[in-house]
Protein backbone atom coordinates (compact mmCIF):
# COMPACT_ATOMS: atom_id res chain seq x y z
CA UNK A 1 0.00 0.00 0.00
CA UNK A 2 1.55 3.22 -1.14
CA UNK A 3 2.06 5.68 1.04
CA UNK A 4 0.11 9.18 0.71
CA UNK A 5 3.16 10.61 -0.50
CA UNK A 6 3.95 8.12 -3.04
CA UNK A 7 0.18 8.66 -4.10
CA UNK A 8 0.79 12.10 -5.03
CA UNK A 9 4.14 11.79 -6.82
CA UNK A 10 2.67 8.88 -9.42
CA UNK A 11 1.73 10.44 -12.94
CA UNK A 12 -1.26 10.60 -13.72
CA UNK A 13 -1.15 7.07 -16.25
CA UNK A 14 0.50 5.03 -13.04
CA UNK A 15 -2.33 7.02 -11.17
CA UNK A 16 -5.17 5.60 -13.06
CA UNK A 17 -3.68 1.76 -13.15
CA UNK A 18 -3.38 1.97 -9.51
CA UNK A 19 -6.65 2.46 -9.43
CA UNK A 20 -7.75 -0.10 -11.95
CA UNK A 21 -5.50 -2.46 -9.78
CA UNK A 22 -6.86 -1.56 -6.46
CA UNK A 23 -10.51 -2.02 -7.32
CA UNK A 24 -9.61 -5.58 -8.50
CA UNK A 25 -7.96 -6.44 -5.54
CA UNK A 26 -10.95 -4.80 -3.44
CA UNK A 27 -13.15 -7.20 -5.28
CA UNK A 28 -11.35 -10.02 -4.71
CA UNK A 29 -11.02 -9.17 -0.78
CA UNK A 30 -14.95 -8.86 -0.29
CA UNK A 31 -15.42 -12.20 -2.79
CA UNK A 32 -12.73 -14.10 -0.39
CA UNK A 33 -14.62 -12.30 2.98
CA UNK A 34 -18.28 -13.39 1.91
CA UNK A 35 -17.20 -16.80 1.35
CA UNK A 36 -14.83 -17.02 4.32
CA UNK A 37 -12.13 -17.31 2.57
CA UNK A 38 -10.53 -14.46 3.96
CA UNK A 39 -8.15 -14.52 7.42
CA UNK A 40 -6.66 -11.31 7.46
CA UNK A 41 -9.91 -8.74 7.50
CA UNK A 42 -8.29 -5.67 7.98
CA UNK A 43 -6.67 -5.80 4.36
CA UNK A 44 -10.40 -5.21 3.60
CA UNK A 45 -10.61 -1.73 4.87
CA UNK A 46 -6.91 -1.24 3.76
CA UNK A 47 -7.80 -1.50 0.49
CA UNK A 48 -10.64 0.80 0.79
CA UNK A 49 -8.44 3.58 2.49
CA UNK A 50 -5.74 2.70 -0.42
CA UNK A 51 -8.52 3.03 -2.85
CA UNK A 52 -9.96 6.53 -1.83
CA UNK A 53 -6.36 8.20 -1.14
CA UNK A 54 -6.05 7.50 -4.87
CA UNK A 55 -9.19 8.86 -6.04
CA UNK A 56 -8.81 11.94 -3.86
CA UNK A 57 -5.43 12.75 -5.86
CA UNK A 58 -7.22 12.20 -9.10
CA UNK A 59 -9.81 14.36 -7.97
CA UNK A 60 -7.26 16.69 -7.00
CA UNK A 61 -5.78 16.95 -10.18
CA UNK A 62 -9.14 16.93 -12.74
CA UNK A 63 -8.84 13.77 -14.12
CA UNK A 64 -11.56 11.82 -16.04
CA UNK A 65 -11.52 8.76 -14.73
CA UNK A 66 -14.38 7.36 -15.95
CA UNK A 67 -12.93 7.80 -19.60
CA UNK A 68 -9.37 6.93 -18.18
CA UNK A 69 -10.14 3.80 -17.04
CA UNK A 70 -12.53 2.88 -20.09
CA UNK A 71 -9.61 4.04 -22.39
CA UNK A 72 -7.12 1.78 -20.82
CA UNK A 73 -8.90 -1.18 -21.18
């Protein structure tokens, strides 16, 4: 998990694949929890922190990530 720091200094094309990758792995946590799957819960809310540092900065910075994300496959 990057730090807030590290969020801020990633361009803006590392920016938007973090975010790609950390909703992925946020999907796969809550798929593991709901089937028990899952020891280590607090990766869960982690994630989730991870996840909204990193749409704060692209916030932050204008970015369309709704056409970002559907551009980059």
């Amino acid at each position: 998990m990057p730090s807030g720091k590290e969020v801020h200094d990633m361009t803006d094309d590392v920016l938007v694949e973090h975010i790609r990758t950390t909703r992925q792995e946020l999907f796969g946590l809550r798929f593991q929890h709901a089937t028990g799957e899952l020891e280590n819960t607090s990766t869960v809310g982690a994630t989730k922190r991870d996840l909204a540092r990193a749409l704060t900065v692209a916030r932050e910075r204008g970015l369309d990530l709704e056409h970002e994300l559907s551009r980059h496959g």
